[in-house]
C-alpha atoms as a PDB file:
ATOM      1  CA  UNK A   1       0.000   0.000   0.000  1.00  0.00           C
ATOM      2  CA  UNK A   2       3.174   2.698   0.615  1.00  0.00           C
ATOM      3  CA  UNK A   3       4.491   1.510  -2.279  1.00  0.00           C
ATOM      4  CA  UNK A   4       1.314   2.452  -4.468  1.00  0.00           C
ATOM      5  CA  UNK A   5       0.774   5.792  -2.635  1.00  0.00           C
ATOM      6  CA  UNK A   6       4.519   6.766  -3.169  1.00  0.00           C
ATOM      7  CA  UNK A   7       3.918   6.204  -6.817  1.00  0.00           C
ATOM      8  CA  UNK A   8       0.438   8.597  -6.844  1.00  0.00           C
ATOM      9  CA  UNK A   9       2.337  11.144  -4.796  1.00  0.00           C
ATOM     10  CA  UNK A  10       5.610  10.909  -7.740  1.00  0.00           C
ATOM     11  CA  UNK A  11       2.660  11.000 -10.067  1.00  0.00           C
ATOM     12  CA  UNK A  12       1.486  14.171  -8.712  1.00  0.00           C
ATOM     13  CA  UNK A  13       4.466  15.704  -8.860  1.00  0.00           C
ATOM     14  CA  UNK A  14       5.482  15.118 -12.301  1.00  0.00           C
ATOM     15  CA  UNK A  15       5.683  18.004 -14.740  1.00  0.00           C
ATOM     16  CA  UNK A  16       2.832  18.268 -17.280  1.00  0.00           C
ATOM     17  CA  UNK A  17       3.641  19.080 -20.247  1.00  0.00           C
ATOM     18  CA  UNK A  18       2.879  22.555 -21.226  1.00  0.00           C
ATOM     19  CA  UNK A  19       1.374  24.615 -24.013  1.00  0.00           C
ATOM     20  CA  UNK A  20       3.966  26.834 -26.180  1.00  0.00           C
ATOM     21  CA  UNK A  21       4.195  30.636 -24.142  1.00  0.00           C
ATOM     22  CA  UNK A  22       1.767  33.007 -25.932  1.00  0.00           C
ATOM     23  CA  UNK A  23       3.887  35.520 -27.863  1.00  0.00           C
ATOM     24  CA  UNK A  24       2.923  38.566 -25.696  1.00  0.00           C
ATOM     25  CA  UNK A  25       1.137  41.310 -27.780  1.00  0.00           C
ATOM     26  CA  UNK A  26       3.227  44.576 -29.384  1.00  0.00           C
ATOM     27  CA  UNK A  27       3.227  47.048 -26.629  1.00  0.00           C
ATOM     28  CA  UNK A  28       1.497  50.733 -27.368  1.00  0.00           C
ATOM     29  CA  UNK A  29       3.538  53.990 -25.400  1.00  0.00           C
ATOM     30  CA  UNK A  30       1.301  57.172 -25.769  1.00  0.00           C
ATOM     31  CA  UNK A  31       3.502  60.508 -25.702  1.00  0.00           C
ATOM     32  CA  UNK A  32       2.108  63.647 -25.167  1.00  0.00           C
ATOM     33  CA  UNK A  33       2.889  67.075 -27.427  1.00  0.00           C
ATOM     34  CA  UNK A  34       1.616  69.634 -24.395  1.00  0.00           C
ATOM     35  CA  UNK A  35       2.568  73.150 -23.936  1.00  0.00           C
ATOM     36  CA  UNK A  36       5.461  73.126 -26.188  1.00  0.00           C
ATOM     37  CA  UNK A  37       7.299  69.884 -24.399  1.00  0.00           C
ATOM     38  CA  UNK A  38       6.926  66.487 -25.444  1.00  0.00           C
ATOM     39  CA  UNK A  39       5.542  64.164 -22.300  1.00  0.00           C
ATOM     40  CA  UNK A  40       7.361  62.053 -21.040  1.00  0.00           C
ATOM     41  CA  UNK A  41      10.815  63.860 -22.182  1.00  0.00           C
ATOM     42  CA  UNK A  42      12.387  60.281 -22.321  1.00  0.00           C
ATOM     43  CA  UNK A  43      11.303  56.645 -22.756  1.00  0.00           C
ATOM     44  CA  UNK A  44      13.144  53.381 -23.114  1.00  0.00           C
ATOM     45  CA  UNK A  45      11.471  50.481 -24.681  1.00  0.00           C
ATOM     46  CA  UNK A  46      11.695  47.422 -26.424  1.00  0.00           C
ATOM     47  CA  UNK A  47      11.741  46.726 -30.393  1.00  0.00           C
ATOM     48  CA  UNK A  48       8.474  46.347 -31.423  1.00  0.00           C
ATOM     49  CA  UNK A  49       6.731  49.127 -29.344  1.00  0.00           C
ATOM     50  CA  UNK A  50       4.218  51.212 -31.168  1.00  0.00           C
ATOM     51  CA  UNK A  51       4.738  55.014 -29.956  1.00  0.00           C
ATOM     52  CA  UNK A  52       1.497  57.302 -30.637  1.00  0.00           C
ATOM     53  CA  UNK A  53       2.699  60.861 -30.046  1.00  0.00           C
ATOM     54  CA  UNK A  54      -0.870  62.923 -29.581  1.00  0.00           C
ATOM     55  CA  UNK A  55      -0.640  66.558 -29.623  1.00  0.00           C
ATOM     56  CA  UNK A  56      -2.398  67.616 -26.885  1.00  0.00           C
ATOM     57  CA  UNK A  57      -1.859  71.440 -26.916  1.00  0.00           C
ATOM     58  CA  UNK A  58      -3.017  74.161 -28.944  1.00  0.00           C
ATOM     59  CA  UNK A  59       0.142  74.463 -31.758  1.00  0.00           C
ATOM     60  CA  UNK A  60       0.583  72.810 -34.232  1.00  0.00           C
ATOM     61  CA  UNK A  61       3.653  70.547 -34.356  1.00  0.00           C
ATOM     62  CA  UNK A  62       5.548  67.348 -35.786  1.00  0.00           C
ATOM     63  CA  UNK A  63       7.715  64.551 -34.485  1.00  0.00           C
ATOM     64  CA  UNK A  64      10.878  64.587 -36.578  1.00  0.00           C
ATOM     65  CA  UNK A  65      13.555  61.922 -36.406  1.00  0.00           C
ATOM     66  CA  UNK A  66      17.275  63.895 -35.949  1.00  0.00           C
ATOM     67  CA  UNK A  67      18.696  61.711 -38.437  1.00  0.00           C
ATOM     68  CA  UNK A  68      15.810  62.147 -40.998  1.00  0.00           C
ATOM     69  CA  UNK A  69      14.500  58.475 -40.474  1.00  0.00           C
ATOM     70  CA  UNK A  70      10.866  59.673 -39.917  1.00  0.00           C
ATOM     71  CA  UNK A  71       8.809  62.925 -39.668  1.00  0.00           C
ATOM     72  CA  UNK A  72       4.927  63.434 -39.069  1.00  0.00           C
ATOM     73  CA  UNK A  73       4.918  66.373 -40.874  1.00  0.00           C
ATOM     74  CA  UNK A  74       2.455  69.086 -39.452  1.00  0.00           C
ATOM     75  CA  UNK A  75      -0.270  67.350 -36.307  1.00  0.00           C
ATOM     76  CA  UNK A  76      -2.895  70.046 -35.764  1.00  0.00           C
ATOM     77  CA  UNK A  77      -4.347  69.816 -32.060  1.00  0.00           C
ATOM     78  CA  UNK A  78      -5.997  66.691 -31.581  1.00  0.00           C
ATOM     79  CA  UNK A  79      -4.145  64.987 -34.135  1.00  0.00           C
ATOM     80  CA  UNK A  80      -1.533  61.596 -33.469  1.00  0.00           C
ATOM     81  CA  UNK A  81       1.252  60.278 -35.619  1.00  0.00           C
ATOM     82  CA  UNK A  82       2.050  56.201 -34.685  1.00  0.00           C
ATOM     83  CA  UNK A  83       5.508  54.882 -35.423  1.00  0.00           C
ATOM     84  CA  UNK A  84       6.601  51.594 -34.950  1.00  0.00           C
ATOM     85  CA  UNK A  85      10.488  51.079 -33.567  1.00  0.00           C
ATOM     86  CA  UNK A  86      11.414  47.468 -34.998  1.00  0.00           C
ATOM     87  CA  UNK A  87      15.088  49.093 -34.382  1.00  0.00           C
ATOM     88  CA  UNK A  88      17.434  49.125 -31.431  1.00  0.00           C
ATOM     89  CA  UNK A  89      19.145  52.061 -31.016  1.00  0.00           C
ATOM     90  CA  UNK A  90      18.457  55.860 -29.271  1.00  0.00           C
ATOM     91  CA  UNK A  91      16.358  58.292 -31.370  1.00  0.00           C
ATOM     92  CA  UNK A  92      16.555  61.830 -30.841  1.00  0.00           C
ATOM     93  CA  UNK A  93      13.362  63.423 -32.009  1.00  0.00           C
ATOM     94  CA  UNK A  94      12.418  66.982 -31.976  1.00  0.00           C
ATOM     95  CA  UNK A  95       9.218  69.171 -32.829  1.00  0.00           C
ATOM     96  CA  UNK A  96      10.647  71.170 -36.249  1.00  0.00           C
ATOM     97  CA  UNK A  97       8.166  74.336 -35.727  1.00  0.00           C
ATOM     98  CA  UNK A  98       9.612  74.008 -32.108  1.00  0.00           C
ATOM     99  CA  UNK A  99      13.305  73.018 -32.113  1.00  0.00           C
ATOM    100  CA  UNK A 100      13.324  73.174 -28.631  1.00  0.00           C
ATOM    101  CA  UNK A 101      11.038  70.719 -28.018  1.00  0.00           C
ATOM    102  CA  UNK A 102      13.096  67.170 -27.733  1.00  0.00           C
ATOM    103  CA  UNK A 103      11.771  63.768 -26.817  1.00  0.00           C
ATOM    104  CA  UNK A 104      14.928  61.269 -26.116  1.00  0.00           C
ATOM    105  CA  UNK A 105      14.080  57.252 -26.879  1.00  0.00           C
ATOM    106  CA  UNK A 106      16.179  54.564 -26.331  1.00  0.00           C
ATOM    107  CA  UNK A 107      14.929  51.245 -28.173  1.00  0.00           C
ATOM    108  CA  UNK A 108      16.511  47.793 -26.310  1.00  0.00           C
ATOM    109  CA  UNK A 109      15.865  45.013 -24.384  1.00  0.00           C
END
């Protein structure tokens, strides 16, 4: 009788075997244009991640890549440009009706 409830309890205990992990779902980051500053003024995230800059304020402005990868042209207020980063690296945007206005991102793992 131990015998057979030692095997049960090893029973028990053995791993089942599992479904594959769900690939988790691309991540979405909203960024706010507000008062002439972008909000957050930073972000780090990982490849994949969907950024929706909204422009929250009441000027116009755009979300320009410094090296010239990307650029929204002109968002009136109200209006959101979405850009995927598939590509590790930083990005150093900047509103170009505001030059001022900077938004630092840092795509990684």
């Amino acid at each position: 009788m131990r015998f057979g409830a030692l095997l049960l309890l090893l029973a028990a205990c053995a791993p089942m075997p599992l479904s594959a992990p769900k690939a988790p779902e691309a991540a979405e980051v909203r960024v706010s244009l507000v008062d002439f500053e972008f909000q957050p003024k930073a972000l780090k995230v990982a490849p994949g991640t969907t950024l929706v800059f909204v422009n929250q304020g009441q000027a116009p402005h755009t979300v320009t890549d410094s090296r010239g990868r990307f650029d929204s042209g002109v968002l009136a207020p109200g209006a959101e440009f979405r850009r995927t980063f598939t590509e590790p690296g930083n990005y150093a945007i900047y509103c170009a009706l505001h030059p001022y206005m900077v938004f630092s991102l840092e795509v990684g793992p």
